[in-house]
PDB file of N, CA and C in Angstrom:
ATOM      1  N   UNK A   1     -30.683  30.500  31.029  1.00  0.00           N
ATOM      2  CA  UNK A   1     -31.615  29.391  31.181  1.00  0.00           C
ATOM      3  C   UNK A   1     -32.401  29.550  32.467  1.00  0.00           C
ATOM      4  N   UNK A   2     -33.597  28.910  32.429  1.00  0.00           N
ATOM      5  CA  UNK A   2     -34.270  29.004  33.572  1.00  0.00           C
ATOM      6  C   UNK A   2     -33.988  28.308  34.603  1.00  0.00           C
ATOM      7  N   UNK A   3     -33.839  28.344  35.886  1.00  0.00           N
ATOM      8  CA  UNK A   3     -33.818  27.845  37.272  1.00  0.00           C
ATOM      9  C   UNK A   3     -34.538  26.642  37.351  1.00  0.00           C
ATOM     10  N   UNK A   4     -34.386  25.560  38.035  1.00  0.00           N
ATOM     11  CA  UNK A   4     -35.485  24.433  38.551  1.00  0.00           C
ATOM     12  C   UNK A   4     -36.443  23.732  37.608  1.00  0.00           C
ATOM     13  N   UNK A   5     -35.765  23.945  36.208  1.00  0.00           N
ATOM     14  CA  UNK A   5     -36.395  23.314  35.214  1.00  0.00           C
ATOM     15  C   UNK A   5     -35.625  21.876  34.938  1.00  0.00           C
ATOM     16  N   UNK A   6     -34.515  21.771  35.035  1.00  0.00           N
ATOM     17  CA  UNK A   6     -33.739  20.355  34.409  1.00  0.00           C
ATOM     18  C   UNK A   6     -33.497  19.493  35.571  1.00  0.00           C
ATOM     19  N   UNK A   7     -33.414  18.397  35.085  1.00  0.00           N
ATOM     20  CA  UNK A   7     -33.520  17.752  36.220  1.00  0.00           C
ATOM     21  C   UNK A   7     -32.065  17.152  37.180  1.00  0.00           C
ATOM     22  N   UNK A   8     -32.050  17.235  38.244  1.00  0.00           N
ATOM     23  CA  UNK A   8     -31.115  17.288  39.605  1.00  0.00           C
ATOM     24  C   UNK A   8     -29.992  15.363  38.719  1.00  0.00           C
ATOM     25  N   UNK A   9     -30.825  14.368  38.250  1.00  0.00           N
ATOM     26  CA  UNK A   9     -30.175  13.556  38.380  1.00  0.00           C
ATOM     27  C   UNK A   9     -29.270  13.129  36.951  1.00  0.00           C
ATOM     28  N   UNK A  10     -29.274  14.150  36.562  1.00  0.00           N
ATOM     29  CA  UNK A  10     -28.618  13.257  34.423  1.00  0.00           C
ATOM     30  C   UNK A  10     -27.135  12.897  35.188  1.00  0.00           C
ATOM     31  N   UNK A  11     -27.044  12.180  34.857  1.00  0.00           N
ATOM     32  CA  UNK A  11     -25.667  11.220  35.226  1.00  0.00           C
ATOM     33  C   UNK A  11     -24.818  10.116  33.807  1.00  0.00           C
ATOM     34  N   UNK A  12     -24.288   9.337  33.951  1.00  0.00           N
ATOM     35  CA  UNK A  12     -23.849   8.373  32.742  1.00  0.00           C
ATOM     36  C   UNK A  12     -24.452   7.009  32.952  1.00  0.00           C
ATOM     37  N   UNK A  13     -25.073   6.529  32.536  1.00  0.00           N
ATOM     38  CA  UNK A  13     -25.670   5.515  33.001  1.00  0.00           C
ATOM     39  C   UNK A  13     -25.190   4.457  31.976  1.00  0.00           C
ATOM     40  N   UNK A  14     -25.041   2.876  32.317  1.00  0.00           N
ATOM     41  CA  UNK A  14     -24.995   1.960  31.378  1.00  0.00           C
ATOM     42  C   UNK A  14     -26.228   1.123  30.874  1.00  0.00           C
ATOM     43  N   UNK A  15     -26.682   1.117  29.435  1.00  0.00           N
ATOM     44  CA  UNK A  15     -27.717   0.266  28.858  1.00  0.00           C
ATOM     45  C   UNK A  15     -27.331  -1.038  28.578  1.00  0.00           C
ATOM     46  N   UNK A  16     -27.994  -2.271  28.764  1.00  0.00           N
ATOM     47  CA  UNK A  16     -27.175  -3.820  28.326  1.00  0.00           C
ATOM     48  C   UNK A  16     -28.727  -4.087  27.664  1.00  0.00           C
ATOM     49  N   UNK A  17     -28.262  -4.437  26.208  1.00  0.00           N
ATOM     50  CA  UNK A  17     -28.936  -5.069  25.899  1.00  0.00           C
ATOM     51  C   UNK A  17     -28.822  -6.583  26.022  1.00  0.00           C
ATOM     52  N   UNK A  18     -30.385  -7.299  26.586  1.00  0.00           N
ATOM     53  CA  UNK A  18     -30.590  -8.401  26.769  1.00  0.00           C
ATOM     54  C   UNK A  18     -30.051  -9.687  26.178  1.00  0.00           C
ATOM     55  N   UNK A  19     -30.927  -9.526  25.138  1.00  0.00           N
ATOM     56  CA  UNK A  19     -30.685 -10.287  23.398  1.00  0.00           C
ATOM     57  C   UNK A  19     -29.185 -10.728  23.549  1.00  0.00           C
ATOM     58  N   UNK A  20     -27.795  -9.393  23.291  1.00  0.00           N
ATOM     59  CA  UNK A  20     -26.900  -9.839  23.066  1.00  0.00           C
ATOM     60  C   UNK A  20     -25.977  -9.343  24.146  1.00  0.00           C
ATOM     61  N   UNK A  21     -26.065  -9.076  25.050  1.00  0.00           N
ATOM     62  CA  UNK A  21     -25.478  -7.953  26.300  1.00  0.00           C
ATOM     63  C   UNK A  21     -24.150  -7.375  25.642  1.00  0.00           C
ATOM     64  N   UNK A  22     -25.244  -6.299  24.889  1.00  0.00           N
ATOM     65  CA  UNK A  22     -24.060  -5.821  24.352  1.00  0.00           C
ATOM     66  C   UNK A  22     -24.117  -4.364  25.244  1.00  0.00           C
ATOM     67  N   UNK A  23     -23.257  -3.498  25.910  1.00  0.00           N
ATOM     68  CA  UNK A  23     -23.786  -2.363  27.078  1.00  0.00           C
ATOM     69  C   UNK A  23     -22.562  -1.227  26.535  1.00  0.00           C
ATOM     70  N   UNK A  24     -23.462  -0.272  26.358  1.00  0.00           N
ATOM     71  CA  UNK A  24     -23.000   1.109  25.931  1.00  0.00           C
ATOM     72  C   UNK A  24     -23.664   1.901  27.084  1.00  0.00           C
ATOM     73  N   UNK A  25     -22.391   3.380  27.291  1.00  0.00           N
ATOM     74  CA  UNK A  25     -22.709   4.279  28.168  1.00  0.00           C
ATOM     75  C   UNK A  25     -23.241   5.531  27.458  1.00  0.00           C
ATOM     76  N   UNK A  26     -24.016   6.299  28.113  1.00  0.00           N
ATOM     77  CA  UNK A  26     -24.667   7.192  27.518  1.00  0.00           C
ATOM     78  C   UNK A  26     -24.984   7.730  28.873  1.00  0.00           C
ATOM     79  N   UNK A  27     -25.731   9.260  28.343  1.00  0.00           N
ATOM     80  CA  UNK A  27     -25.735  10.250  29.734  1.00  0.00           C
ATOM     81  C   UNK A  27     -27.905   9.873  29.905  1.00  0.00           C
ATOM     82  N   UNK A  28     -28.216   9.941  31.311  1.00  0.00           N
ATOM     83  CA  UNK A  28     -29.426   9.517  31.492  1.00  0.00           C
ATOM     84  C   UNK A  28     -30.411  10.193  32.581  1.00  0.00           C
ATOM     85  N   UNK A  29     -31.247   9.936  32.948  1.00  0.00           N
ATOM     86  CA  UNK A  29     -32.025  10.368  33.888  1.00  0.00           C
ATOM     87  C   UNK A  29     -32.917   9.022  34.245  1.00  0.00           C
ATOM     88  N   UNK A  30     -32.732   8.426  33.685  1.00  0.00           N
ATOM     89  CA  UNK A  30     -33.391   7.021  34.399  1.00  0.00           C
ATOM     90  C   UNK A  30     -33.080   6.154  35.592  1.00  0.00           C
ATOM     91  N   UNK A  31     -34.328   5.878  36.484  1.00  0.00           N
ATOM     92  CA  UNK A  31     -33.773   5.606  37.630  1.00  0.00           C
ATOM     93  C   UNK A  31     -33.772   4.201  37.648  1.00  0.00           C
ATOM     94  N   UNK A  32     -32.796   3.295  38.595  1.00  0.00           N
ATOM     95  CA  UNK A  32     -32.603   2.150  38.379  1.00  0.00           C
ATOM     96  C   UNK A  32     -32.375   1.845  39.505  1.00  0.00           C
ATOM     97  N   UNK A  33     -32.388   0.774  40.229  1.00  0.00           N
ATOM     98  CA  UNK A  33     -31.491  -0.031  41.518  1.00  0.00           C
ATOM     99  C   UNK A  33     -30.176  -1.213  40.916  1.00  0.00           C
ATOM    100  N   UNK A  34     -30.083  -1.522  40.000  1.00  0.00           N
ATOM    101  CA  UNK A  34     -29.268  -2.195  39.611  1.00  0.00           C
ATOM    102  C   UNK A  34     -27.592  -1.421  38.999  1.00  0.00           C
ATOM    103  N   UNK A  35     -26.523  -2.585  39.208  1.00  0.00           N
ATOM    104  CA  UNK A  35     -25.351  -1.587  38.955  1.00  0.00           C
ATOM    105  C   UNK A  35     -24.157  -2.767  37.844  1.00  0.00           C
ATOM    106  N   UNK A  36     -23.775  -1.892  37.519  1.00  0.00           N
ATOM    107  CA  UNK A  36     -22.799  -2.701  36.542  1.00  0.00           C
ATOM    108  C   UNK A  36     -20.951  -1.883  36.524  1.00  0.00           C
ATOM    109  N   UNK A  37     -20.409  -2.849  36.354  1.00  0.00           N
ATOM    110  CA  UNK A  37     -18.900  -2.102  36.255  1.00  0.00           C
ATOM    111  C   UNK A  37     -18.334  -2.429  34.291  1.00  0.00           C
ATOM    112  N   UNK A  38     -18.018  -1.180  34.277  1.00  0.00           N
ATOM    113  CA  UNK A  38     -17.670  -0.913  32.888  1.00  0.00           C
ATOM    114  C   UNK A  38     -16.110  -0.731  33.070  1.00  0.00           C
ATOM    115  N   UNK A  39     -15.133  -1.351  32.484  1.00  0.00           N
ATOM    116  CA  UNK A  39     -13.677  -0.323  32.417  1.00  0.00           C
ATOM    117  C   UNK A  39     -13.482   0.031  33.907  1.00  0.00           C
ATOM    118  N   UNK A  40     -13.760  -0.998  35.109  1.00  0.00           N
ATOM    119  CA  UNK A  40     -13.538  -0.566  36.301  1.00  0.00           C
ATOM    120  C   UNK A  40     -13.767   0.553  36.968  1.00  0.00           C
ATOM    121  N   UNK A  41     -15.196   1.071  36.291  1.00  0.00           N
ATOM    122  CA  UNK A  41     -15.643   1.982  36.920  1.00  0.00           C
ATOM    123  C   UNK A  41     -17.581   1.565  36.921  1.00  0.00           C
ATOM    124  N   UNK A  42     -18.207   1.678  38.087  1.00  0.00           N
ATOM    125  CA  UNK A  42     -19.331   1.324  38.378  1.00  0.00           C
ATOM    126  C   UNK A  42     -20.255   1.859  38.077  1.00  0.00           C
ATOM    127  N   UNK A  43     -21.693   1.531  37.585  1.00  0.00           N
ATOM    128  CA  UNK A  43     -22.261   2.713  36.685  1.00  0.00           C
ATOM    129  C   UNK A  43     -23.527   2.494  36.697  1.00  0.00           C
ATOM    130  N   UNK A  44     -24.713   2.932  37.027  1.00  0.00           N
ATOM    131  CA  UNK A  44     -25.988   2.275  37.339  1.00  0.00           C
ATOM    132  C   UNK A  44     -26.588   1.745  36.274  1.00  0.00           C
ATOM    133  N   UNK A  45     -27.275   0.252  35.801  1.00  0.00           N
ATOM    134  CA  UNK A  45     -27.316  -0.257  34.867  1.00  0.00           C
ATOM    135  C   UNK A  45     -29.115  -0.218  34.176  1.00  0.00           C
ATOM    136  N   UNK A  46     -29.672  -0.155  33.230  1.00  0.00           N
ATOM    137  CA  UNK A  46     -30.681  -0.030  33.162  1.00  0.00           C
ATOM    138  C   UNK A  46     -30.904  -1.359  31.652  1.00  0.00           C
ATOM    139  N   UNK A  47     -31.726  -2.131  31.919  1.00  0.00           N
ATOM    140  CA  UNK A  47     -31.712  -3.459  30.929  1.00  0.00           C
ATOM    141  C   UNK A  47     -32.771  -3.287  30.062  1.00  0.00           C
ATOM    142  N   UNK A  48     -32.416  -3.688  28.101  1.00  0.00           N
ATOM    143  CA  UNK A  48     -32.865  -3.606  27.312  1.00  0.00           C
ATOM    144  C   UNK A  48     -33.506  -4.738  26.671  1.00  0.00           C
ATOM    145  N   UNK A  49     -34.330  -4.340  26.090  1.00  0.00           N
ATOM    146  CA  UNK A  49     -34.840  -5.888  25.108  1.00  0.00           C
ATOM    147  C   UNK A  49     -34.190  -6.059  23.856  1.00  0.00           C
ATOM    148  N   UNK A  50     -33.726  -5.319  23.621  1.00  0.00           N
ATOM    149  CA  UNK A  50     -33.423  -4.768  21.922  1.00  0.00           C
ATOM    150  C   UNK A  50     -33.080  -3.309  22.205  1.00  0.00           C
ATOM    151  N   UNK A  51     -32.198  -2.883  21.288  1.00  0.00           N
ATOM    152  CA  UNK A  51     -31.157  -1.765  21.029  1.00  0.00           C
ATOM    153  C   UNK A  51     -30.788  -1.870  19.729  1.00  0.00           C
ATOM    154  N   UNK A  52     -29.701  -0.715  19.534  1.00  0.00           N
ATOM    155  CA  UNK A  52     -29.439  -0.413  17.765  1.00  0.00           C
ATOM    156  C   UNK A  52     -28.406  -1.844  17.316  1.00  0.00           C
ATOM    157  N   UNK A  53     -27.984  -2.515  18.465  1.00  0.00           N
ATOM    158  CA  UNK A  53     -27.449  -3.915  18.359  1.00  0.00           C
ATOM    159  C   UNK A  53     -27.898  -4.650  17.644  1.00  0.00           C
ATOM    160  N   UNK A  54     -29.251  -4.756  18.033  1.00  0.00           N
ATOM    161  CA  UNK A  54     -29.795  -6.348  17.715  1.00  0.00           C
ATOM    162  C   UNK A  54     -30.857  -6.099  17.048  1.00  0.00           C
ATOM    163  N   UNK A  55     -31.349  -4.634  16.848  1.00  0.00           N
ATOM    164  CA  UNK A  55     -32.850  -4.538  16.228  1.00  0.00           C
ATOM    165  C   UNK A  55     -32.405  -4.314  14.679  1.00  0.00           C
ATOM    166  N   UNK A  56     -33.132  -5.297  14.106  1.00  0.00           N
ATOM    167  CA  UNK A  56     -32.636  -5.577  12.532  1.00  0.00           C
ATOM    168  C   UNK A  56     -32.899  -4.448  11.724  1.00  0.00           C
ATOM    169  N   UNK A  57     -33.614  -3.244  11.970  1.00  0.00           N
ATOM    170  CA  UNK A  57     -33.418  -2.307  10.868  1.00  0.00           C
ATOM    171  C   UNK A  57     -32.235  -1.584  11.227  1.00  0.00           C
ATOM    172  N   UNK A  58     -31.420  -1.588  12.458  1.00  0.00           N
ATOM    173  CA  UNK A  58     -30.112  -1.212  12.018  1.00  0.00           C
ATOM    174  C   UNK A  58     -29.278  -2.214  11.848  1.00  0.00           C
ATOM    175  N   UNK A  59     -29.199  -3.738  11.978  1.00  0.00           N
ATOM    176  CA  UNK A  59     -28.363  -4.551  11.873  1.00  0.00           C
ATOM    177  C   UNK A  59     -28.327  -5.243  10.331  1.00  0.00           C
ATOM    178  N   UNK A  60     -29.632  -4.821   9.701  1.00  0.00           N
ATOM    179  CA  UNK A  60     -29.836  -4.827   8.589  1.00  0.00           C
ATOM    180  C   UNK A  60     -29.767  -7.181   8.462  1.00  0.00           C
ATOM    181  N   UNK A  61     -30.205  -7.862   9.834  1.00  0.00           N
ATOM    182  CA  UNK A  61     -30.258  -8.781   9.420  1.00  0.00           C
ATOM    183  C   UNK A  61     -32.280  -9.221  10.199  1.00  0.00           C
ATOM    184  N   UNK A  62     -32.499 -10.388   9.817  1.00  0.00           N
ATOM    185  CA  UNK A  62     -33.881 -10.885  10.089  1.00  0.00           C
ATOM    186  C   UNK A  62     -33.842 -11.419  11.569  1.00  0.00           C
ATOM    187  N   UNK A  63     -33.159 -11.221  12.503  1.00  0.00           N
ATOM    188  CA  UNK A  63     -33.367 -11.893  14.072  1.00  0.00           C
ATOM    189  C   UNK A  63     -34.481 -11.482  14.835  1.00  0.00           C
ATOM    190  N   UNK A  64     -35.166 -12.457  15.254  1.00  0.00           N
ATOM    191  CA  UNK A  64     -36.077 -12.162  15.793  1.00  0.00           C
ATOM    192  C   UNK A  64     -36.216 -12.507  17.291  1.00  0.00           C
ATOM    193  N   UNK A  65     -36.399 -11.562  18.075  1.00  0.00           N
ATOM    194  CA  UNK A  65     -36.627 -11.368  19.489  1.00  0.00           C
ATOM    195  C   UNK A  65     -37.852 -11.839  19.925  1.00  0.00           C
ATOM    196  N   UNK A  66     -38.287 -12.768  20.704  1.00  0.00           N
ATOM    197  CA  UNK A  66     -39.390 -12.942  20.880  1.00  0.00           C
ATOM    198  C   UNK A  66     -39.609 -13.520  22.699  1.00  0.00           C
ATOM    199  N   UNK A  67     -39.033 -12.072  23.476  1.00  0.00           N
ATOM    200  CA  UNK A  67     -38.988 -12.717  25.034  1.00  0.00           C
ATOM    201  C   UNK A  67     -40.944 -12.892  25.380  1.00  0.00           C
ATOM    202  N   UNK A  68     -41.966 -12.438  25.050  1.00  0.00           N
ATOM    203  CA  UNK A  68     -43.103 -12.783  25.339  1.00  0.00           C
ATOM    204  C   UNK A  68     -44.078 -13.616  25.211  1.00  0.00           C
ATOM    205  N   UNK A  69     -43.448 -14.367  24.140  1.00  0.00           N
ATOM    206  CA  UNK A  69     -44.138 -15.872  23.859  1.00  0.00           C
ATOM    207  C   UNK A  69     -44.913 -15.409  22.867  1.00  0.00           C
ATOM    208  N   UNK A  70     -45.004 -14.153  22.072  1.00  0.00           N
ATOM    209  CA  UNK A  70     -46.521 -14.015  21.672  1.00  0.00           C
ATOM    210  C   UNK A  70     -46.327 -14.870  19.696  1.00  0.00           C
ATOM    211  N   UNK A  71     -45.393 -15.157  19.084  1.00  0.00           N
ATOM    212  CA  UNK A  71     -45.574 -15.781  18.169  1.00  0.00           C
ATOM    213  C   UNK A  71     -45.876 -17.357  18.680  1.00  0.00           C
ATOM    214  N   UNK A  72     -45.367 -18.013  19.728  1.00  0.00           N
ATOM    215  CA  UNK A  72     -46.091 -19.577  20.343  1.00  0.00           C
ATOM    216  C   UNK A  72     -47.588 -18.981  20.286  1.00  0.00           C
ATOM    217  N   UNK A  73     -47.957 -17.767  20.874  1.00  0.00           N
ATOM    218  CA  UNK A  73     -49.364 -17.601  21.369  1.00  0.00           C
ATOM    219  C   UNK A  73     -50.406 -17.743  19.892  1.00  0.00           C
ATOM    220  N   UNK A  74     -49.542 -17.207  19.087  1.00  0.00           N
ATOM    221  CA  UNK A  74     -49.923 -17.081  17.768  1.00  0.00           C
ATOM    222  C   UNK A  74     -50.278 -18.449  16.969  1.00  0.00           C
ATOM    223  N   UNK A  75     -49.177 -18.754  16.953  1.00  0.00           N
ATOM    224  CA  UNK A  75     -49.359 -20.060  16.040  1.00  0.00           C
ATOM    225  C   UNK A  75     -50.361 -20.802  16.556  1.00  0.00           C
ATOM    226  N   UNK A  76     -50.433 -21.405  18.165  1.00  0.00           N
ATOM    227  CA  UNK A  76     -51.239 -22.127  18.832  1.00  0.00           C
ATOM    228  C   UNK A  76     -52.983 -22.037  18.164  1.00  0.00           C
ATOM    229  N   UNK A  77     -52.960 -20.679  18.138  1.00  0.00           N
ATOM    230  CA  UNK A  77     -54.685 -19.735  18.471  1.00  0.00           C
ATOM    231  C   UNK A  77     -54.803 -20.225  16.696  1.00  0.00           C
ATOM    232  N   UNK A  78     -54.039 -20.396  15.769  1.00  0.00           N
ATOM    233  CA  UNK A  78     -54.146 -20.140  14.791  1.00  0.00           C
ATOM    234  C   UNK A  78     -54.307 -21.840  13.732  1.00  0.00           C
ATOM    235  N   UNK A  79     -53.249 -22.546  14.750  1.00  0.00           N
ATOM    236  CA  UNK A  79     -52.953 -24.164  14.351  1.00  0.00           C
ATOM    237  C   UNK A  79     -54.388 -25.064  13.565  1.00  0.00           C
ATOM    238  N   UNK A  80     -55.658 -24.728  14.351  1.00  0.00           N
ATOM    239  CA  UNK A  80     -57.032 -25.356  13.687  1.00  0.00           C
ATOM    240  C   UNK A  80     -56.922 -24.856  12.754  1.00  0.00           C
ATOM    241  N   UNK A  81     -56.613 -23.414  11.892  1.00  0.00           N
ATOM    242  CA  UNK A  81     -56.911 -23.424  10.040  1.00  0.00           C
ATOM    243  C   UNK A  81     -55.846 -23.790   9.482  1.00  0.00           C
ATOM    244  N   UNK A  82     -54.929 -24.925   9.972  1.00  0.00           N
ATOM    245  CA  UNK A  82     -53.957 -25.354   9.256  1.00  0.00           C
ATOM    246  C   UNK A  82     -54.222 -26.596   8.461  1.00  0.00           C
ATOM    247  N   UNK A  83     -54.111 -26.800   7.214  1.00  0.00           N
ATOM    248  CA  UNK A  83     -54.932 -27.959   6.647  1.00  0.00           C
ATOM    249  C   UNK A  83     -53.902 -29.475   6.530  1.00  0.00           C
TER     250      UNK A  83
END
């Protein structure tokens, strides 16, 4: 393999998803300032909106996530063609 191609930081990092804090470890390169303890061991934490948890084509149910307001934004903009 080549020299100075991969990068210095892949480590194990923990993901939490938001929605349901549900937090799985996996190996990463993402940088974070935040930290979390798993199984009494400390692990730099990086936060999700949705993951294979909560996002309904793998949960196979209809929940809907909506941290940006944009279906309120929706309905609002939309409420005058309501008869």
């Amino acid at each position: 393999m080549r020299k100075g191609i991969h990068p210095e930081n892949y480590r194990v990092v923990a993901f939490k998803d938001m929605s349901n804090d549900d937090v799985f470890l996996t190996k990463s390169t993402a940088n974070t300032n935040e930290t979390i303890e798993v199984d009494g061991v400390e692990y730099p934490l990086v936060k999700m909106e949705i993951s294979r948890t909560s996002h309904p084509y793998y949960t196979g149910k209809s929940k809907l996530v909506d941290t940006a307001g944009r279906i309120d934004k929706f309905k609002n903009k939309y409420a005058k063609f309501k008869k």
